[in-house]
PDB file of N, CA and C in Angstrom:
ATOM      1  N   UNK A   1       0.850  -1.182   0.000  1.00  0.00           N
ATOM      2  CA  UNK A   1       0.000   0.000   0.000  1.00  0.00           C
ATOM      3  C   UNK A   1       0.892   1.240   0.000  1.00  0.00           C
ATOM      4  N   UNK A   2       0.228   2.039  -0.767  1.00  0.00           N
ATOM      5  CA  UNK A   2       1.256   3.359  -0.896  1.00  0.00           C
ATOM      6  C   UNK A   2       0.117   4.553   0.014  1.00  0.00           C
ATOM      7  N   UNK A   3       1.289   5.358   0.350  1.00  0.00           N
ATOM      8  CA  UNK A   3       1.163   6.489   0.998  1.00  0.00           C
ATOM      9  C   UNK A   3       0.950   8.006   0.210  1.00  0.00           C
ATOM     10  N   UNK A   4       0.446   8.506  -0.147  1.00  0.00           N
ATOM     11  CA  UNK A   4      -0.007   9.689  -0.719  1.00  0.00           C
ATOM     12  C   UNK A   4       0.093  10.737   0.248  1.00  0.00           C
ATOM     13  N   UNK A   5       1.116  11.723   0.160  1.00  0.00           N
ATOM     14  CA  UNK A   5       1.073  13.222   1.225  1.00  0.00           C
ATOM     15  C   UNK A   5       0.708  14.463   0.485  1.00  0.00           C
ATOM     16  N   UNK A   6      -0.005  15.267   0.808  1.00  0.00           N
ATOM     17  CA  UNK A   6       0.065  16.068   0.325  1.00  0.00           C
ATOM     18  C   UNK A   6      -1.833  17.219   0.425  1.00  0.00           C
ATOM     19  N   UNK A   7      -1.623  18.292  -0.308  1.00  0.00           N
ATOM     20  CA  UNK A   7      -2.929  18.415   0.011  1.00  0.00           C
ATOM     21  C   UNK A   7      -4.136  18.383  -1.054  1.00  0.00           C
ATOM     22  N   UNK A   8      -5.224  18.232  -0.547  1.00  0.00           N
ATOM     23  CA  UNK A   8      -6.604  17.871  -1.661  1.00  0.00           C
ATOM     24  C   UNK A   8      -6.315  19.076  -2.870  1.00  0.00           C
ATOM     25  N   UNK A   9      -6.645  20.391  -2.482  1.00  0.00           N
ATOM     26  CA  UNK A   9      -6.711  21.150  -3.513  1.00  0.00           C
ATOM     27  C   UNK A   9      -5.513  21.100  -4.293  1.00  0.00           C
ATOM     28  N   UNK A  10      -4.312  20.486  -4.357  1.00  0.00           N
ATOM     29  CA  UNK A  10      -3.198  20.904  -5.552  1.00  0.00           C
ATOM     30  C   UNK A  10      -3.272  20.067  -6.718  1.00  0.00           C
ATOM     31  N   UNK A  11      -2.957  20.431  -7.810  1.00  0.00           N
ATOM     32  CA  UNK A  11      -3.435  20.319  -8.994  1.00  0.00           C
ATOM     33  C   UNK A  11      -2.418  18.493  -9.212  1.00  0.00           C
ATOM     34  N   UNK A  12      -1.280  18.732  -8.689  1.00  0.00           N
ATOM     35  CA  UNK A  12       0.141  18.034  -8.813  1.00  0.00           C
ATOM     36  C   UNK A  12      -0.767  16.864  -7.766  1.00  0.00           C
ATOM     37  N   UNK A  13      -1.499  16.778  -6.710  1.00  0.00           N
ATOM     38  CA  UNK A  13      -1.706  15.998  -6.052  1.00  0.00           C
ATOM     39  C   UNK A  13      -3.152  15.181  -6.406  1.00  0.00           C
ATOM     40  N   UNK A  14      -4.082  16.202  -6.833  1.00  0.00           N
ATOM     41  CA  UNK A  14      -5.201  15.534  -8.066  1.00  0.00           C
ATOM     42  C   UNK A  14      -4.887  14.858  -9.397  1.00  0.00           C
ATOM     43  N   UNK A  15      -3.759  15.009  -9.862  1.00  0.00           N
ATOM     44  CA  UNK A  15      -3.667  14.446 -10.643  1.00  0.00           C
ATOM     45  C   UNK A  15      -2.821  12.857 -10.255  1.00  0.00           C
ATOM     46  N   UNK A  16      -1.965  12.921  -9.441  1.00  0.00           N
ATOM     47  CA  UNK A  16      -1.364  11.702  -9.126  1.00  0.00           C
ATOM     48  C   UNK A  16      -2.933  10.523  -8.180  1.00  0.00           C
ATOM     49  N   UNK A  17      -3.690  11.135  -7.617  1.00  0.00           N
ATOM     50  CA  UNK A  17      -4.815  10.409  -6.716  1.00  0.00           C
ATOM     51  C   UNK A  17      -5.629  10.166  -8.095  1.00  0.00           C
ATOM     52  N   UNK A  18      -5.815  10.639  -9.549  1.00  0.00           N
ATOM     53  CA  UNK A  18      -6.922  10.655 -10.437  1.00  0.00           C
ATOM     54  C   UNK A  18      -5.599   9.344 -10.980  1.00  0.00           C
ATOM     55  N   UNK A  19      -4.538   9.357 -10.959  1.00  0.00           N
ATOM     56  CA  UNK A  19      -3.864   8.190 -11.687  1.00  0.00           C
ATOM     57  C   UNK A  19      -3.679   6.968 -11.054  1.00  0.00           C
ATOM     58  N   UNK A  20      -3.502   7.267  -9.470  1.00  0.00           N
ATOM     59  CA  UNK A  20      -3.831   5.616  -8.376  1.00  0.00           C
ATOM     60  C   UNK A  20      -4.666   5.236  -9.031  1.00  0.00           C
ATOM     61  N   UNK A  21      -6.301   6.093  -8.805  1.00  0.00           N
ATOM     62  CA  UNK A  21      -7.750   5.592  -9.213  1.00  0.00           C
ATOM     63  C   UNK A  21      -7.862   4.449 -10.405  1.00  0.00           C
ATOM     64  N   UNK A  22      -7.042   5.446 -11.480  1.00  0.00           N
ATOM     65  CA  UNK A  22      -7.080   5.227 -12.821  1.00  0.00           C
ATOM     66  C   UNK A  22      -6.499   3.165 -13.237  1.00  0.00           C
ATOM     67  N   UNK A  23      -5.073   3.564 -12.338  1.00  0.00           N
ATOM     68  CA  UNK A  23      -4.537   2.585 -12.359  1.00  0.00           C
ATOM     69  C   UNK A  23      -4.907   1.199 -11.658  1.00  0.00           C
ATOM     70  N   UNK A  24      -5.829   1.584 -10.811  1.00  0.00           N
ATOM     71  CA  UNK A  24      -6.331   1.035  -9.594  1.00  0.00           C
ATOM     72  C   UNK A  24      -5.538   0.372  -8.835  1.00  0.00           C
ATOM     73  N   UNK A  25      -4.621   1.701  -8.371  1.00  0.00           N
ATOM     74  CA  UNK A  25      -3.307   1.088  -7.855  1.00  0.00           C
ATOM     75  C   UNK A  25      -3.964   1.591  -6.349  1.00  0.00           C
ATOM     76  N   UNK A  26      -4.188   1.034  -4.909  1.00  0.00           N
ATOM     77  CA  UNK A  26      -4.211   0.637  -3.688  1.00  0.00           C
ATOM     78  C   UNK A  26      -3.632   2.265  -3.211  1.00  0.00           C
ATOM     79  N   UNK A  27      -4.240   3.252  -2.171  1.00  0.00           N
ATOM     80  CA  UNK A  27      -3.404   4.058  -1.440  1.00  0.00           C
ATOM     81  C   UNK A  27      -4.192   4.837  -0.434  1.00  0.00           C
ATOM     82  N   UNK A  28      -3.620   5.167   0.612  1.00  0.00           N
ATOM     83  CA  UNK A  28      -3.961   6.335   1.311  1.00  0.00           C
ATOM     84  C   UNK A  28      -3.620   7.366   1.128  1.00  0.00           C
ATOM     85  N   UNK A  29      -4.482   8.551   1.742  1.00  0.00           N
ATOM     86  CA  UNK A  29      -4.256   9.771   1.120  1.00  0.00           C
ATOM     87  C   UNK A  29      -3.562  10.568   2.605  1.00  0.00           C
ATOM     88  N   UNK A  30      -2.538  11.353   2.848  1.00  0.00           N
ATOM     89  CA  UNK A  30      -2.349  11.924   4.038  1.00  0.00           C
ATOM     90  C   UNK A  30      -2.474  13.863   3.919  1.00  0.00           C
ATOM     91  N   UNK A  31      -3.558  14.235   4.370  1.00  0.00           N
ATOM     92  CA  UNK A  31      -3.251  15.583   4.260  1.00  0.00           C
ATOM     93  C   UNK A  31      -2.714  16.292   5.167  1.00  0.00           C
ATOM     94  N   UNK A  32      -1.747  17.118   4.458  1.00  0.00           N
ATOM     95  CA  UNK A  32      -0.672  17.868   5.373  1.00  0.00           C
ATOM     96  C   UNK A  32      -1.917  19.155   5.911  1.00  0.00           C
ATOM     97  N   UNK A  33      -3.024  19.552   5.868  1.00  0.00           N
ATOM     98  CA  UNK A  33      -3.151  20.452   6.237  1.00  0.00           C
ATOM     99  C   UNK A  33      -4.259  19.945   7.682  1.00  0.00           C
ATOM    100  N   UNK A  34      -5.041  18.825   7.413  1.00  0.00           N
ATOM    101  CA  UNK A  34      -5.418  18.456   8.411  1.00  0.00           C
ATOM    102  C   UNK A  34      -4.469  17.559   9.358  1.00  0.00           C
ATOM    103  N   UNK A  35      -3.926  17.111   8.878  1.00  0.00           N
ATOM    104  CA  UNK A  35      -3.078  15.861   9.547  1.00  0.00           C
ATOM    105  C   UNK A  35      -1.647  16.459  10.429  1.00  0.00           C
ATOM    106  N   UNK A  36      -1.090  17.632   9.567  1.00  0.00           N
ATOM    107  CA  UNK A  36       0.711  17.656   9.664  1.00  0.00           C
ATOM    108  C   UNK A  36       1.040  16.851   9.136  1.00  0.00           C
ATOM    109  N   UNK A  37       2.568  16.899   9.709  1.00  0.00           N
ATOM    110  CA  UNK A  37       3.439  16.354   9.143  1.00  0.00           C
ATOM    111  C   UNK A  37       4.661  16.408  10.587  1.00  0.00           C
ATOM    112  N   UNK A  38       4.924  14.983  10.694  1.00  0.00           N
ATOM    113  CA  UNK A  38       6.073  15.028  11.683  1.00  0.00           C
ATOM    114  C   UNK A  38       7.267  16.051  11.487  1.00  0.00           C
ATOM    115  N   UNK A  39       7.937  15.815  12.286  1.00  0.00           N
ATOM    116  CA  UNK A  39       9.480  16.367  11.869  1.00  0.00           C
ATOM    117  C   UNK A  39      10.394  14.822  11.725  1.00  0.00           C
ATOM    118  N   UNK A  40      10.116  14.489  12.307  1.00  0.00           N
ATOM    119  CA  UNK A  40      10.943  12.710  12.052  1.00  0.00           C
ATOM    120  C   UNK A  40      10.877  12.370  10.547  1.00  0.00           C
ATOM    121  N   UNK A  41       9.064  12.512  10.202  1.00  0.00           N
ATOM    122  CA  UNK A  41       9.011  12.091   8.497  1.00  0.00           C
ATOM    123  C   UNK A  41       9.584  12.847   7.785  1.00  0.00           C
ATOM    124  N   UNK A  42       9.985  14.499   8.069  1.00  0.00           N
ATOM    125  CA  UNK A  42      10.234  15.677   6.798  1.00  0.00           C
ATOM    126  C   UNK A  42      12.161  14.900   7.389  1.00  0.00           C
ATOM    127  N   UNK A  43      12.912  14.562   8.364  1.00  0.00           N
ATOM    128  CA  UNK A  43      14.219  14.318   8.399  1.00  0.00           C
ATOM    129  C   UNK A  43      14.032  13.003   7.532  1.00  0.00           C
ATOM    130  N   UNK A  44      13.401  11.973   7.372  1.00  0.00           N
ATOM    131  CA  UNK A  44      13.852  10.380   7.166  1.00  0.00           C
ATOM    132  C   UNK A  44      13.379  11.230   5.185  1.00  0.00           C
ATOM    133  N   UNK A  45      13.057  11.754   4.809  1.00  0.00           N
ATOM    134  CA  UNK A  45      12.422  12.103   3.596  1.00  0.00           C
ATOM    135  C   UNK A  45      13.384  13.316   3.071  1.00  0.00           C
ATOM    136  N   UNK A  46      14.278  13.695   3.961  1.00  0.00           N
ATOM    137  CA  UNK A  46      14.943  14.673   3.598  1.00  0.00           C
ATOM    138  C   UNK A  46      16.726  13.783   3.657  1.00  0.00           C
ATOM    139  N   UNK A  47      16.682  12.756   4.387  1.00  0.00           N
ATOM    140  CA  UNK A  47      17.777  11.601   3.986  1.00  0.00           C
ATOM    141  C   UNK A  47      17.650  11.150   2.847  1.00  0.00           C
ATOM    142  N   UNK A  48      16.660  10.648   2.142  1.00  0.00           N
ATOM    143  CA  UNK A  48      16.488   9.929   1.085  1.00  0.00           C
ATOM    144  C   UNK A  48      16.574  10.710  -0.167  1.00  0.00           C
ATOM    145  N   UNK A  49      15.646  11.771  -0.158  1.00  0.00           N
ATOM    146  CA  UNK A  49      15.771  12.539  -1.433  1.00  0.00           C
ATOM    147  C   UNK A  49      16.625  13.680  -1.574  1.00  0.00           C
ATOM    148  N   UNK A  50      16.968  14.453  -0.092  1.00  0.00           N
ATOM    149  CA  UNK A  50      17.296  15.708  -0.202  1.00  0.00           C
ATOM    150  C   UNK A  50      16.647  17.035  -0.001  1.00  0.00           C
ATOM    151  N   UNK A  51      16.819  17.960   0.558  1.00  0.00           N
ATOM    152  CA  UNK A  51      15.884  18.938   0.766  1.00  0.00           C
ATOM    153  C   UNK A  51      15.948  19.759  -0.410  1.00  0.00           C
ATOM    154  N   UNK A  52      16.802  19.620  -1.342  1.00  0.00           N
ATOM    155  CA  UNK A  52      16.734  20.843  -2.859  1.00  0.00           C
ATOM    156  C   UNK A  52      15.345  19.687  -3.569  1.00  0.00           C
ATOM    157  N   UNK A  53      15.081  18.800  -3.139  1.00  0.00           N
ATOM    158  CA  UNK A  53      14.399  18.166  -3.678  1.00  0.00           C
ATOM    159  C   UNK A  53      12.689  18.377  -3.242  1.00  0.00           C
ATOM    160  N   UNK A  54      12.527  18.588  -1.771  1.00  0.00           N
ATOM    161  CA  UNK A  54      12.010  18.783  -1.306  1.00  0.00           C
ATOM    162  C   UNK A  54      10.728  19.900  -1.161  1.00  0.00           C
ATOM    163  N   UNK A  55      12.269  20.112  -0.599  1.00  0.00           N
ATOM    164  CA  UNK A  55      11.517  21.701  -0.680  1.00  0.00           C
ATOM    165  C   UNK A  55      11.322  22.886  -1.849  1.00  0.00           C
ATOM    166  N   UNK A  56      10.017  23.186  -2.415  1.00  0.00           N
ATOM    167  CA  UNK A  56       9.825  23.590  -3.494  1.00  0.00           C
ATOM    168  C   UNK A  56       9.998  25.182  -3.636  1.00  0.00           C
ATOM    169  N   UNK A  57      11.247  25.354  -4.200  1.00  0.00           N
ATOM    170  CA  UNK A  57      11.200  26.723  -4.351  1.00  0.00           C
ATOM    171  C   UNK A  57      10.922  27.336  -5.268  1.00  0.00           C
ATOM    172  N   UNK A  58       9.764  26.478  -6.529  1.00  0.00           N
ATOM    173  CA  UNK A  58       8.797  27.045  -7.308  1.00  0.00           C
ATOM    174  C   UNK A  58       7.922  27.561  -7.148  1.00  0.00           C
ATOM    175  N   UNK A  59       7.447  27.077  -5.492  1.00  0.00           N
ATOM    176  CA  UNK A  59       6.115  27.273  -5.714  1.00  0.00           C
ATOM    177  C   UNK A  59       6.002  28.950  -5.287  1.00  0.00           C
ATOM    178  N   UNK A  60       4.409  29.536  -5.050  1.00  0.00           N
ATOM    179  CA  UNK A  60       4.264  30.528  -4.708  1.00  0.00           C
ATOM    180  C   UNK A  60       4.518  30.973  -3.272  1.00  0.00           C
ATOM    181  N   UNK A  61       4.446  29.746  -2.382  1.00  0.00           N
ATOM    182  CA  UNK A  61       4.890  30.011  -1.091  1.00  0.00           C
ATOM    183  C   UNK A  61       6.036  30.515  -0.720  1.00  0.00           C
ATOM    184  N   UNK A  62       6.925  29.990  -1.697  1.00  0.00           N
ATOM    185  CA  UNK A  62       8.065  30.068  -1.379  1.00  0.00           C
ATOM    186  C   UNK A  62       8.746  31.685  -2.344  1.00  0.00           C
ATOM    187  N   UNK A  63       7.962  31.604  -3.270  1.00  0.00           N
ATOM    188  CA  UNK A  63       8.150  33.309  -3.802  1.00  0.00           C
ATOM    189  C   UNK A  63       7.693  34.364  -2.704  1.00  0.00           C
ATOM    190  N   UNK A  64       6.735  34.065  -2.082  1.00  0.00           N
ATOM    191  CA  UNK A  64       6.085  35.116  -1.028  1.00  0.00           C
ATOM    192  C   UNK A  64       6.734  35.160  -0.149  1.00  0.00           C
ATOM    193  N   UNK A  65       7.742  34.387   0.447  1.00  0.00           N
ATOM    194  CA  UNK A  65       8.348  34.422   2.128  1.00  0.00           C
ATOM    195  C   UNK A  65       9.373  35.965   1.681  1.00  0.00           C
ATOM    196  N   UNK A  66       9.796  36.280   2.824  1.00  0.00           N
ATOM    197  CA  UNK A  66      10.923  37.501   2.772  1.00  0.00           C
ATOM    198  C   UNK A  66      12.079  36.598   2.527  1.00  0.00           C
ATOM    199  N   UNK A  67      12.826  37.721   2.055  1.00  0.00           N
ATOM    200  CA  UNK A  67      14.443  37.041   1.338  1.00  0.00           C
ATOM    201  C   UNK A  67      14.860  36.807   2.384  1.00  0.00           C
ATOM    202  N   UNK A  68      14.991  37.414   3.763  1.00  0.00           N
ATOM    203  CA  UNK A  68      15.754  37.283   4.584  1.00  0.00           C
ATOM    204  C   UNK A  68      15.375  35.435   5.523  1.00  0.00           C
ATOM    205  N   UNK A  69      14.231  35.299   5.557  1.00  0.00           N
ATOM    206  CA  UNK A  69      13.922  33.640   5.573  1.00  0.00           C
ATOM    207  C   UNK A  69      14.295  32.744   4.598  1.00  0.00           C
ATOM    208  N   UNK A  70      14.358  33.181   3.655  1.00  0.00           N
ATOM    209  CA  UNK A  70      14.669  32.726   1.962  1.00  0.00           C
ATOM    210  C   UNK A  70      16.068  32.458   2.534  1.00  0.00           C
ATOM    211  N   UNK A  71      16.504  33.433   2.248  1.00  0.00           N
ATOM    212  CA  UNK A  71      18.219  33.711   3.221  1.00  0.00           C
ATOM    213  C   UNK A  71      18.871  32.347   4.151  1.00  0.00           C
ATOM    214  N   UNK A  72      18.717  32.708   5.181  1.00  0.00           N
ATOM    215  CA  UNK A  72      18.275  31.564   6.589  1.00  0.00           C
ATOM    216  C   UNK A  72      18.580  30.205   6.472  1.00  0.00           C
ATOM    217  N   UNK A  73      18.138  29.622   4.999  1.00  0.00           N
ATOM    218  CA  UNK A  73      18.364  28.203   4.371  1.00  0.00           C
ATOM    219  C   UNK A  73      19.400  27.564   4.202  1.00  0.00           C
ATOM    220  N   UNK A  74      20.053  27.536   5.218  1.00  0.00           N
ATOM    221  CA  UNK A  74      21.814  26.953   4.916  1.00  0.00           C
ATOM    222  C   UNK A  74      21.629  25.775   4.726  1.00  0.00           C
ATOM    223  N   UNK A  75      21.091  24.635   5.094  1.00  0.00           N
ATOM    224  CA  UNK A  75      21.300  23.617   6.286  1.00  0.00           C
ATOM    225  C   UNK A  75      19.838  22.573   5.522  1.00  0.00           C
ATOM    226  N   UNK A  76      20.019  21.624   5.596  1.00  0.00           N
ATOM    227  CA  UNK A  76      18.899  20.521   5.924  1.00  0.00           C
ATOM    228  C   UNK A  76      17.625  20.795   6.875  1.00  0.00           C
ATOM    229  N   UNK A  77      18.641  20.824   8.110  1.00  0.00           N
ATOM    230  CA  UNK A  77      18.132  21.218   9.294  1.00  0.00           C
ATOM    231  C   UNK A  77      16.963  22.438   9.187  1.00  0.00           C
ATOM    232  N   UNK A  78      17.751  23.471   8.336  1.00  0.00           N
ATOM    233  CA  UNK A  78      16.735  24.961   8.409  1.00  0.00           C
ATOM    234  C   UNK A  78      16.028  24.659   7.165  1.00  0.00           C
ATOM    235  N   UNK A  79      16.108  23.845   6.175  1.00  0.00           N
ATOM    236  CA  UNK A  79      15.050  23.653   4.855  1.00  0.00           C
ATOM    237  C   UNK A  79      13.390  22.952   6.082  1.00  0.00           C
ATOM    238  N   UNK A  80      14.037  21.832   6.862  1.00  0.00           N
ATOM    239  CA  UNK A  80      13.231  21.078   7.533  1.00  0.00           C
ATOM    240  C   UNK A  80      12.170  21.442   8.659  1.00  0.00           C
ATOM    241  N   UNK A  81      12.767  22.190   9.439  1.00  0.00           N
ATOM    242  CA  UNK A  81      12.092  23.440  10.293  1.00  0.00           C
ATOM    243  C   UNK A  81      11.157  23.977   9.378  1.00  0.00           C
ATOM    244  N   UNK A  82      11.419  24.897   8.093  1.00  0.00           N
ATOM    245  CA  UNK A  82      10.760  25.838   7.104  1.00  0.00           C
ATOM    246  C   UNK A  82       9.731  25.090   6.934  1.00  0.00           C
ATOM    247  N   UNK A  83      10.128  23.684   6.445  1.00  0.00           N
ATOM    248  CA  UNK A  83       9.001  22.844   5.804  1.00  0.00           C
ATOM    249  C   UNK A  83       7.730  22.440   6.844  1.00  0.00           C
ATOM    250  N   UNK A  84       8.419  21.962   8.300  1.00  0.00           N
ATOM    251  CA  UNK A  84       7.617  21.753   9.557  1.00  0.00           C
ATOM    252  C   UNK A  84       6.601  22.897   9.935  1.00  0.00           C
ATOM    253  N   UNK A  85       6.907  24.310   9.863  1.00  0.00           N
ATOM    254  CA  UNK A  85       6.174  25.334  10.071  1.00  0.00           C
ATOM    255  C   UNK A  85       4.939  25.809   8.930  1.00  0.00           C
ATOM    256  N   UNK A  86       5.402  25.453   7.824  1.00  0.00           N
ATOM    257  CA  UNK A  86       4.793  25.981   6.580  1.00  0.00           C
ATOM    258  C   UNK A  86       4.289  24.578   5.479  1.00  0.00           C
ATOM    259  N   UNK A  87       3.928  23.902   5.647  1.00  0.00           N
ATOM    260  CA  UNK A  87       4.144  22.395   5.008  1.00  0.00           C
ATOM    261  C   UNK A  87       3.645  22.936   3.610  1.00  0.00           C
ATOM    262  N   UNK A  88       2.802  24.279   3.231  1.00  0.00           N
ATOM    263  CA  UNK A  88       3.053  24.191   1.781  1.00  0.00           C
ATOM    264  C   UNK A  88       4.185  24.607   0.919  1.00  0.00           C
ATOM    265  N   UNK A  89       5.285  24.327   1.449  1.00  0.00           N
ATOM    266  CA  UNK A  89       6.408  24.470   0.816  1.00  0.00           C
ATOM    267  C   UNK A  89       7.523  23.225   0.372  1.00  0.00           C
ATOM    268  N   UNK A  90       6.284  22.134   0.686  1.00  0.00           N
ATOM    269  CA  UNK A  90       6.636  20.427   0.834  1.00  0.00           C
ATOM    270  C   UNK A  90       6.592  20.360  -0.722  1.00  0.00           C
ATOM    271  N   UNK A  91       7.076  19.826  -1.573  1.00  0.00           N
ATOM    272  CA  UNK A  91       6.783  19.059  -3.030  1.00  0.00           C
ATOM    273  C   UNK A  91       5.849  18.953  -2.950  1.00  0.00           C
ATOM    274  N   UNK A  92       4.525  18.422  -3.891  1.00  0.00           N
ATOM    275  CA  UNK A  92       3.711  17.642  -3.587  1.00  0.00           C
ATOM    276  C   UNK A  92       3.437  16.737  -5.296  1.00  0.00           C
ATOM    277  N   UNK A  93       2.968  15.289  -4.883  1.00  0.00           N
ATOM    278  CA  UNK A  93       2.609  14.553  -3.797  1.00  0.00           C
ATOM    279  C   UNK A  93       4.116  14.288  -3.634  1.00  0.00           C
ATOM    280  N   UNK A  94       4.135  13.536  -2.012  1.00  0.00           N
ATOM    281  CA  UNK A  94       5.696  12.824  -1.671  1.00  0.00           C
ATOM    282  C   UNK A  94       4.443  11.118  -1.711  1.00  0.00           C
ATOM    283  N   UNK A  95       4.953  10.495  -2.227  1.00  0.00           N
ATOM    284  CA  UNK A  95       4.277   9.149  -2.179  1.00  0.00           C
ATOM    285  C   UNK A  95       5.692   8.041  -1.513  1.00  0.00           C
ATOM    286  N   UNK A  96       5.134   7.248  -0.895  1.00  0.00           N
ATOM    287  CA  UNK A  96       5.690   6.821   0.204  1.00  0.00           C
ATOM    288  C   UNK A  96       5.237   5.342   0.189  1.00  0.00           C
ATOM    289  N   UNK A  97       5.837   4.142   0.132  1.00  0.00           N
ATOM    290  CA  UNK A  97       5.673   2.540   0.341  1.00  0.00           C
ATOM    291  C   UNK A  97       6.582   2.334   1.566  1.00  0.00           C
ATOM    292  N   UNK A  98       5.681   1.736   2.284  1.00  0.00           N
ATOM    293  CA  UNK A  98       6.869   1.715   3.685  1.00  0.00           C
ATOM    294  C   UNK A  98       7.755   2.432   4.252  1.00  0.00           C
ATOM    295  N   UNK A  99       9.046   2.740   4.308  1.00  0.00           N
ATOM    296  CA  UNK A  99       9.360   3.690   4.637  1.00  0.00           C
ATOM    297  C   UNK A  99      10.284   4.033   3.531  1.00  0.00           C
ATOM    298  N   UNK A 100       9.954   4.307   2.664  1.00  0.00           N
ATOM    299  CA  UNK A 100      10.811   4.338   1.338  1.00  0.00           C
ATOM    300  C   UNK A 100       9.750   5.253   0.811  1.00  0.00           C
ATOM    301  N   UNK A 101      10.650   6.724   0.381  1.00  0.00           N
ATOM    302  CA  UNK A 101       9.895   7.559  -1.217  1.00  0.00           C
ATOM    303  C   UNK A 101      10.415   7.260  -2.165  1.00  0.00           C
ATOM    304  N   UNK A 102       8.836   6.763  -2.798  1.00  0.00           N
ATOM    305  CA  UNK A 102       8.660   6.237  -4.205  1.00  0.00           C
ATOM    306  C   UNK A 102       8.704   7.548  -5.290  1.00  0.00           C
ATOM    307  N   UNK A 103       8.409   8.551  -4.904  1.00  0.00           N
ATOM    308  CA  UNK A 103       8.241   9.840  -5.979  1.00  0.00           C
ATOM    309  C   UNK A 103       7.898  10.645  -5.398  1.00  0.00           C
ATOM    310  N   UNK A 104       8.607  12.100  -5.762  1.00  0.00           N
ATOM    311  CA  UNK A 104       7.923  13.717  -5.316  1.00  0.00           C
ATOM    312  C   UNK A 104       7.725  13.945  -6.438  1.00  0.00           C
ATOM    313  N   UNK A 105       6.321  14.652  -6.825  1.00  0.00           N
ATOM    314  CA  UNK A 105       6.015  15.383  -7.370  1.00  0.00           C
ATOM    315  C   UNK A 105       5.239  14.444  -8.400  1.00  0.00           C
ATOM    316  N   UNK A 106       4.559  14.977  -9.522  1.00  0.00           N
ATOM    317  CA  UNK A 106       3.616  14.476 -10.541  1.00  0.00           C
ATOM    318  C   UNK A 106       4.631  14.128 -11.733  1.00  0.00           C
ATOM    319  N   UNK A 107       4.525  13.272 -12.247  1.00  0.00           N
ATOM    320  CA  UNK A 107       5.256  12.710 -13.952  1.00  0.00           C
ATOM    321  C   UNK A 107       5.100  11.401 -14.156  1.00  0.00           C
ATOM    322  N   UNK A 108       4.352  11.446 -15.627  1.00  0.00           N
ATOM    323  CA  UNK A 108       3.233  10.157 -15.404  1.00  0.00           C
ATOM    324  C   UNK A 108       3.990   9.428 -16.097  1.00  0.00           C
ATOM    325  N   UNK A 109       5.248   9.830 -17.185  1.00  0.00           N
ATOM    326  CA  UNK A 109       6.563   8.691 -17.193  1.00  0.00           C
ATOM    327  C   UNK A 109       6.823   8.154 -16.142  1.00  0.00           C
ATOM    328  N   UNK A 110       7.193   8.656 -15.437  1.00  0.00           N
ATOM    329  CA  UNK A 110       8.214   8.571 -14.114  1.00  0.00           C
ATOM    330  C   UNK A 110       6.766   7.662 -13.061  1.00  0.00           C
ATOM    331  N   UNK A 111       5.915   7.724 -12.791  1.00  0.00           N
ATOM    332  CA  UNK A 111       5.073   6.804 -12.196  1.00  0.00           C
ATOM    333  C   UNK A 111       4.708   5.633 -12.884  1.00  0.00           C
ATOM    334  N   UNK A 112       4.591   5.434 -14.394  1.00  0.00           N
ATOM    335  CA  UNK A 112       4.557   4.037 -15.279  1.00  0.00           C
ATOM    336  C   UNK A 112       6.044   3.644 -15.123  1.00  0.00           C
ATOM    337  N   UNK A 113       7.018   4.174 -14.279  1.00  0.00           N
ATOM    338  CA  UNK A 113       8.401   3.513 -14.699  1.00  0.00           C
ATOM    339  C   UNK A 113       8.166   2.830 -12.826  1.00  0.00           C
ATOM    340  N   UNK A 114       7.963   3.747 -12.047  1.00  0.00           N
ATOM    341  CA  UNK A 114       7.715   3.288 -10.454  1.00  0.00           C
ATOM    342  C   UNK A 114       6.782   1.818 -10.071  1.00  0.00           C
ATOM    343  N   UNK A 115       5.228   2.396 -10.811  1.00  0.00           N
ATOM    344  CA  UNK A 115       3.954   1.691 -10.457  1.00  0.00           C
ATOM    345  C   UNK A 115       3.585   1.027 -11.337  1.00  0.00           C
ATOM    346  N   UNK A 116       4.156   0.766 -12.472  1.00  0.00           N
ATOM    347  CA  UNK A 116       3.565   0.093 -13.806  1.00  0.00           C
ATOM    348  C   UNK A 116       2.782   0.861 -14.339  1.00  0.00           C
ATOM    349  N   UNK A 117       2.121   0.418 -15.488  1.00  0.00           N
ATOM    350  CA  UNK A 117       1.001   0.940 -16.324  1.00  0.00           C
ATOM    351  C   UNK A 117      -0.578   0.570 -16.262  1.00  0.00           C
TER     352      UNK A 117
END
């Protein structure tokens, strides 16, 4: 069973839950806005992939913060905090099988190469 994080309204996270469906591939859905998000899961997820990975500095959240927080970002540590306080600045979806990430973000190559077709 796979793990789905992320939140209902994003476009990147409707489309990966419309491709489980599709695929009728098995998952739960975890929303960061009702649920959180540990700090244990954003460190074991920030071992595996990386926080340039992570943490999305496309998105609009992350255009809106002040430079001087922008700034601040040395460290794992301070991407992880950022992410713990603000979780829409998480990738989304982070999809998750046990304790292993399977994929950040939406690419429906890249999920027929993960989950099959």
């Amino acid at each position: 069973m796979y793990t789905v994080y992320g939140i209902p309204n994003c476009d990147s996270v409707k489309k990966a839950l419309d491709w489980f469906k599709a695929h009728h591939i098995a998952f739960e859905f975890h929303d960061y806005k009702k649920k959180g998000i540990a700090e244990g899961q954003l460190k074991k997820w920030v071992r595996q992939v990386g926080s340039d990975i992570l943490l999305n500095k496309k998105s609009t959240t992350w255009r809106e913060l002040d430079e001087a927080i922008k700034a601040s970002i040395a460290s794992d540590a301070d991407a992880i905090q950022l992410m713990r306080k603000n979780t829409s600045l998480i990738k989304r979806p982070v999809i998750e099988q046990g304790n292993k990430v399977i994929e950040v973000g939406f690419d429906e190559a890249s999920y027929i190469t993960s989950f099959g077709s």
